[in-house]
PDB file of N, CA and C in Angstrom:
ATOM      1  N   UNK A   1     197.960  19.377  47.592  1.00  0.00           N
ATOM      2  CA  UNK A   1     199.389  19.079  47.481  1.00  0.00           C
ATOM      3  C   UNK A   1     199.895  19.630  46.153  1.00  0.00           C
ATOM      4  N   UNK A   2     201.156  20.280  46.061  1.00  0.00           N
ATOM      5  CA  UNK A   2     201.428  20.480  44.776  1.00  0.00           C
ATOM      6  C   UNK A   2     202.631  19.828  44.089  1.00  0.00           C
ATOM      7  N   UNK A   3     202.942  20.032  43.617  1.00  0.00           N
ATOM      8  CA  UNK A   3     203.827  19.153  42.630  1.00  0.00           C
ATOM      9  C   UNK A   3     205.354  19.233  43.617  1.00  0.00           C
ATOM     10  N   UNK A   4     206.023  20.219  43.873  1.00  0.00           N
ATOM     11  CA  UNK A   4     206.851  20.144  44.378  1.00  0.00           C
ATOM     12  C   UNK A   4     206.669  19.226  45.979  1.00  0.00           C
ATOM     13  N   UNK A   5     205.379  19.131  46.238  1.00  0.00           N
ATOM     14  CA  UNK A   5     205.523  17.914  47.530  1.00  0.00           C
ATOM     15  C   UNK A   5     205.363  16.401  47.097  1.00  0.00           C
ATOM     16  N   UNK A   6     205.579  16.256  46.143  1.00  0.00           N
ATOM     17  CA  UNK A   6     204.787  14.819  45.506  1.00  0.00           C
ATOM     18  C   UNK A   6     206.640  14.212  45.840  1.00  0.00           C
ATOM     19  N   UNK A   7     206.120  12.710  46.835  1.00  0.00           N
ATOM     20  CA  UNK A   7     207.648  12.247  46.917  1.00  0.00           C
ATOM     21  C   UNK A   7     207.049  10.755  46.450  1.00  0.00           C
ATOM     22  N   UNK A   8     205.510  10.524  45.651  1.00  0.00           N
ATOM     23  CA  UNK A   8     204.931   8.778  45.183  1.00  0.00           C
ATOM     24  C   UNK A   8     204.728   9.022  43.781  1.00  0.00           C
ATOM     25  N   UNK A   9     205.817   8.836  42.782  1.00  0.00           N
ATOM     26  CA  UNK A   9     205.277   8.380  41.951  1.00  0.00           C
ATOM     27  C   UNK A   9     204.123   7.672  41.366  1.00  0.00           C
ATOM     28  N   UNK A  10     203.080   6.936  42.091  1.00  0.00           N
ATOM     29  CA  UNK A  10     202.066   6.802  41.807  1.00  0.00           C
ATOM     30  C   UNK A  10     200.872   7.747  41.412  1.00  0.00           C
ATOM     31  N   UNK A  11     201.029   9.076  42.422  1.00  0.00           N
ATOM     32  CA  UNK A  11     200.519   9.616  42.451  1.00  0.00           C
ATOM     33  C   UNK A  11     201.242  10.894  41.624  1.00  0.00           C
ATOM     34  N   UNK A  12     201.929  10.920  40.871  1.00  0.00           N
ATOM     35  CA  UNK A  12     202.339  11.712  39.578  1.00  0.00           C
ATOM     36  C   UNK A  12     202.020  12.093  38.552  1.00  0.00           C
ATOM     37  N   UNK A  13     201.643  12.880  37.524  1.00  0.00           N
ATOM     38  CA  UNK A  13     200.972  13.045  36.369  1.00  0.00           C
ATOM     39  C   UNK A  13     201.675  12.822  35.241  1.00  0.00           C
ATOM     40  N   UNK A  14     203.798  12.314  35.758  1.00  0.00           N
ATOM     41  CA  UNK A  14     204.529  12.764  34.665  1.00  0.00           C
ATOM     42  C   UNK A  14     204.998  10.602  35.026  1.00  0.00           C
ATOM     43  N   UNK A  15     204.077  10.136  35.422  1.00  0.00           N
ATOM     44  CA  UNK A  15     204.619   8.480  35.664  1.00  0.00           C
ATOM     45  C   UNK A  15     203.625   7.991  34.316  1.00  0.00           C
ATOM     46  N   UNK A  16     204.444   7.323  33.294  1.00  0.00           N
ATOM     47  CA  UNK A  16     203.491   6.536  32.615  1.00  0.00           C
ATOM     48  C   UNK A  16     203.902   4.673  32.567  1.00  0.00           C
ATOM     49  N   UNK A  17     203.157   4.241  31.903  1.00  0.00           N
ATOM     50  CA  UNK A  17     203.735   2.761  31.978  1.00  0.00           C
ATOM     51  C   UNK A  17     203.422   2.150  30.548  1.00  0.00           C
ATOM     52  N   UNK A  18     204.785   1.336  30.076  1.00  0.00           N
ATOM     53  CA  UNK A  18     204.151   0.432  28.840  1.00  0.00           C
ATOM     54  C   UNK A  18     205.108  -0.769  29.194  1.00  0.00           C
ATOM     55  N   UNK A  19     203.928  -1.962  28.536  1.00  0.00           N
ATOM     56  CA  UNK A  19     204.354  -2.896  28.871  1.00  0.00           C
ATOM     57  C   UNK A  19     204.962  -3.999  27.540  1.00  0.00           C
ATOM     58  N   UNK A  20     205.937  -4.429  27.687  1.00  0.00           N
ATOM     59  CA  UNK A  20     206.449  -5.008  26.600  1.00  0.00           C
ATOM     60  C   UNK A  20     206.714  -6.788  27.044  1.00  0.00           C
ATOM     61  N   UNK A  21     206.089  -6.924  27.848  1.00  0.00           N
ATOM     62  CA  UNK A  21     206.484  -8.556  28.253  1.00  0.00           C
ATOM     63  C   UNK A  21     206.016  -8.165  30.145  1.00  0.00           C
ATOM     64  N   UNK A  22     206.445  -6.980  30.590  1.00  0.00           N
ATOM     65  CA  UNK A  22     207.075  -6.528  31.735  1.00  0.00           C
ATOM     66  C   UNK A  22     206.499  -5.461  31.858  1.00  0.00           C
ATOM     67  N   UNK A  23     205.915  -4.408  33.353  1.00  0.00           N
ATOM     68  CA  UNK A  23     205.089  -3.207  32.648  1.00  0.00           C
ATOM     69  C   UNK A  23     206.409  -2.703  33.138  1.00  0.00           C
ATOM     70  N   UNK A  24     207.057  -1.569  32.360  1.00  0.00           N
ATOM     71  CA  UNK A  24     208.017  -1.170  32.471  1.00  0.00           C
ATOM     72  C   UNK A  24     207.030   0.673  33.076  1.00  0.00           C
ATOM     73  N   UNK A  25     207.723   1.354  34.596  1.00  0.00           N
ATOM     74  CA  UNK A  25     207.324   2.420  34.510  1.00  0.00           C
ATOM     75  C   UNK A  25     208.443   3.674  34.356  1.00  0.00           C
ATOM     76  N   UNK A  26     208.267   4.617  34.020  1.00  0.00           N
ATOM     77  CA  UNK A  26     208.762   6.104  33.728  1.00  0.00           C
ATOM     78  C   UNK A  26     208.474   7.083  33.924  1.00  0.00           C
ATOM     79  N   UNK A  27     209.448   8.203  34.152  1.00  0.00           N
ATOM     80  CA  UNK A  27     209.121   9.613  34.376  1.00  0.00           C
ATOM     81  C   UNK A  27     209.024  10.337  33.134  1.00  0.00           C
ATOM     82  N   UNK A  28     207.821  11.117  32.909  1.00  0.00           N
ATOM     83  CA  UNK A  28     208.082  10.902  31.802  1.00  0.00           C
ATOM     84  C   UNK A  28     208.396  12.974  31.592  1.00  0.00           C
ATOM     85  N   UNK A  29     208.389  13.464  32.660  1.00  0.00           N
ATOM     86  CA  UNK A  29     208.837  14.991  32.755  1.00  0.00           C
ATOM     87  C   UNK A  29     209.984  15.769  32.000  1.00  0.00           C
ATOM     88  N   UNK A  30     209.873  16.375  31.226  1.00  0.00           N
ATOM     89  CA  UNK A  30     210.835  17.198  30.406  1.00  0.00           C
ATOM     90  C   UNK A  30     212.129  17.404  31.161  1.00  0.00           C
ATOM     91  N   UNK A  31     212.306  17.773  32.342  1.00  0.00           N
ATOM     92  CA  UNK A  31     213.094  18.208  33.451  1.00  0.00           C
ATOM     93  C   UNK A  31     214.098  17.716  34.255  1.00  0.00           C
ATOM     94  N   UNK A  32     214.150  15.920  33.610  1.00  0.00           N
ATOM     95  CA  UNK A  32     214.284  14.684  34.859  1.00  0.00           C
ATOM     96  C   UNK A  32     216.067  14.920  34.401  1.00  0.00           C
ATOM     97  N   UNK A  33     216.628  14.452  35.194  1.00  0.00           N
ATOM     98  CA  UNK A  33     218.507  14.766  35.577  1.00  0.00           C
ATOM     99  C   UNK A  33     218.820  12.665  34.515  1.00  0.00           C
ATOM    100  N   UNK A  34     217.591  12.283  34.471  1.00  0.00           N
ATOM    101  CA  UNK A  34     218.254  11.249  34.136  1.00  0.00           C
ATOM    102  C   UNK A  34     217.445  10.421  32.891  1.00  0.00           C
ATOM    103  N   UNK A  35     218.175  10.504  32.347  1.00  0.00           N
ATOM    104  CA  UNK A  35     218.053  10.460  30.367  1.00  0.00           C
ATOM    105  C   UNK A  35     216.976   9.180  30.463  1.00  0.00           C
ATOM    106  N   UNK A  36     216.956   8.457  30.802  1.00  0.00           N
ATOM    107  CA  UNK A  36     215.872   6.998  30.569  1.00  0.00           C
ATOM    108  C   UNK A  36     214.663   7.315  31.438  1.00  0.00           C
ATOM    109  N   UNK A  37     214.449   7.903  32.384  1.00  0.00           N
ATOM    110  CA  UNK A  37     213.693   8.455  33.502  1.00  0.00           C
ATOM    111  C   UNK A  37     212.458   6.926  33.953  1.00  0.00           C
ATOM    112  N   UNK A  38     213.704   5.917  33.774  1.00  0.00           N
ATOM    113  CA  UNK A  38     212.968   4.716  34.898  1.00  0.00           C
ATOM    114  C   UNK A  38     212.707   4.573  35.761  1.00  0.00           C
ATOM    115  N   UNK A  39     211.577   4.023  36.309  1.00  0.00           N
ATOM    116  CA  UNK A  39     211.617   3.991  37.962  1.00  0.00           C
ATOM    117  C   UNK A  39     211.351   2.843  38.757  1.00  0.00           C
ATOM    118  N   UNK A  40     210.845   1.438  37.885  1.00  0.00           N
ATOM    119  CA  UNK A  40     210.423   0.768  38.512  1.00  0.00           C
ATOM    120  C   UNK A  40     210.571  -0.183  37.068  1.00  0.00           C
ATOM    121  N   UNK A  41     209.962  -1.304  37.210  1.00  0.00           N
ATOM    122  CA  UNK A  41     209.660  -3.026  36.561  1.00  0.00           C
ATOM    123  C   UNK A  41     208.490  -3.290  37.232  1.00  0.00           C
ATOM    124  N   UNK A  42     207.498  -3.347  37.060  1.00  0.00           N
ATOM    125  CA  UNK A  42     206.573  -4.156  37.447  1.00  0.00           C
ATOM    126  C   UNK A  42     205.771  -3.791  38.631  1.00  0.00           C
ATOM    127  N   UNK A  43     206.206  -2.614  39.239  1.00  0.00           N
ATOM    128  CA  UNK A  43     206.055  -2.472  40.657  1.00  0.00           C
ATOM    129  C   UNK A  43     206.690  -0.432  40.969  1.00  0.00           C
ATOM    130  N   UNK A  44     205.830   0.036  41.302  1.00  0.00           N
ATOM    131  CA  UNK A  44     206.635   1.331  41.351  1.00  0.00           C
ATOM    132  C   UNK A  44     207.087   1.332  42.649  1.00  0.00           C
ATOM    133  N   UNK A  45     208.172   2.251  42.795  1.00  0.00           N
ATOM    134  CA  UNK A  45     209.072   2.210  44.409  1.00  0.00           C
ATOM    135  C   UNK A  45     208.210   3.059  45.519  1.00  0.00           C
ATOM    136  N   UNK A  46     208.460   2.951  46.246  1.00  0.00           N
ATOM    137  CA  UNK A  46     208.076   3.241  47.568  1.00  0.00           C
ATOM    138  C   UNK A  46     208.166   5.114  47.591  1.00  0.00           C
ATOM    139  N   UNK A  47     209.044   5.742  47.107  1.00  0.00           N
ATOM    140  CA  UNK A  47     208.821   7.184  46.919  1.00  0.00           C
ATOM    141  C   UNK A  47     209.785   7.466  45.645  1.00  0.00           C
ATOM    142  N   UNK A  48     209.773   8.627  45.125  1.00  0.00           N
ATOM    143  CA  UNK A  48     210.313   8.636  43.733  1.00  0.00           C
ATOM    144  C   UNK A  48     211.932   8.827  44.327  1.00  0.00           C
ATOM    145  N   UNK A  49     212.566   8.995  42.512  1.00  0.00           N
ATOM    146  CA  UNK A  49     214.248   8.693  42.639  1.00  0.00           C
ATOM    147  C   UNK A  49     214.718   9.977  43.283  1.00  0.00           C
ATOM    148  N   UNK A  50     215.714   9.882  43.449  1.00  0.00           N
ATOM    149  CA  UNK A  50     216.570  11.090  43.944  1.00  0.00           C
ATOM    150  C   UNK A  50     216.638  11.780  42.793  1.00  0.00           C
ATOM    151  N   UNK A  51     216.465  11.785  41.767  1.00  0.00           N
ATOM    152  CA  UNK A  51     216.344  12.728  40.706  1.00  0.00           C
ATOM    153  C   UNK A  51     215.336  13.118  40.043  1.00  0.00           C
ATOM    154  N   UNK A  52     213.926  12.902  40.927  1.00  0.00           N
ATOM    155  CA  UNK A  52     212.736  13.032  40.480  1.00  0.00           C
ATOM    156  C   UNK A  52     213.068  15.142  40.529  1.00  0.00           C
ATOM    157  N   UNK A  53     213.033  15.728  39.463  1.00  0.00           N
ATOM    158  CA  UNK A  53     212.424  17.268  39.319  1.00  0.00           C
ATOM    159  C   UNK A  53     211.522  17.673  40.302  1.00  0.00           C
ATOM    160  N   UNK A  54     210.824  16.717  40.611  1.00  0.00           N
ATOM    161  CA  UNK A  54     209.493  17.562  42.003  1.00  0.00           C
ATOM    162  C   UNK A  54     209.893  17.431  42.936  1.00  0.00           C
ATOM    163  N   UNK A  55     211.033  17.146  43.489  1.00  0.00           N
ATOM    164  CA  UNK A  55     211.470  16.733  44.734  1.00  0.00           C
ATOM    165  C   UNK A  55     211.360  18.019  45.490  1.00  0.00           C
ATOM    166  N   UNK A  56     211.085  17.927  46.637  1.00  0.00           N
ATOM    167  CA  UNK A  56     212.003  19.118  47.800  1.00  0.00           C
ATOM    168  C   UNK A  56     213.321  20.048  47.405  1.00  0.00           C
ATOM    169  N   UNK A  57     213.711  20.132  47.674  1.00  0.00           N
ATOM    170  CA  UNK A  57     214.991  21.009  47.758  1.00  0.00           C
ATOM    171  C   UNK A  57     215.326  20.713  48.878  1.00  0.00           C
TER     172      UNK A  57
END
């Protein structure tokens, strides 16, 4: 699979997590359309954001 098919953040190389009370997760890709590149609290979503960079076209 290559990067442009990846629609699970789990399975991402650019998802990291820190936890401050809460594991907070992120995108953490140079590329992302959206300045905080959050994706989740505690729990990552079911497939990445609509503004994940690896998306489809």
């Amino acid at each position: 699979m290559n990067n442009c098919e990846r629609l699970h953040c789990r399975e991402c190389e650019f998802t990291k997590m820190y936890d401050y009370g809460n594991k907070i997760y992120y995108c953490d890709h140079e590329d992302r359309s959206d300045d905080m590149g959050k994706i989740g609290v505690e729990h990552l979503p079911e497939t990445s954001p609509v503004w994940c960079p690896l998306r489809k076209k």
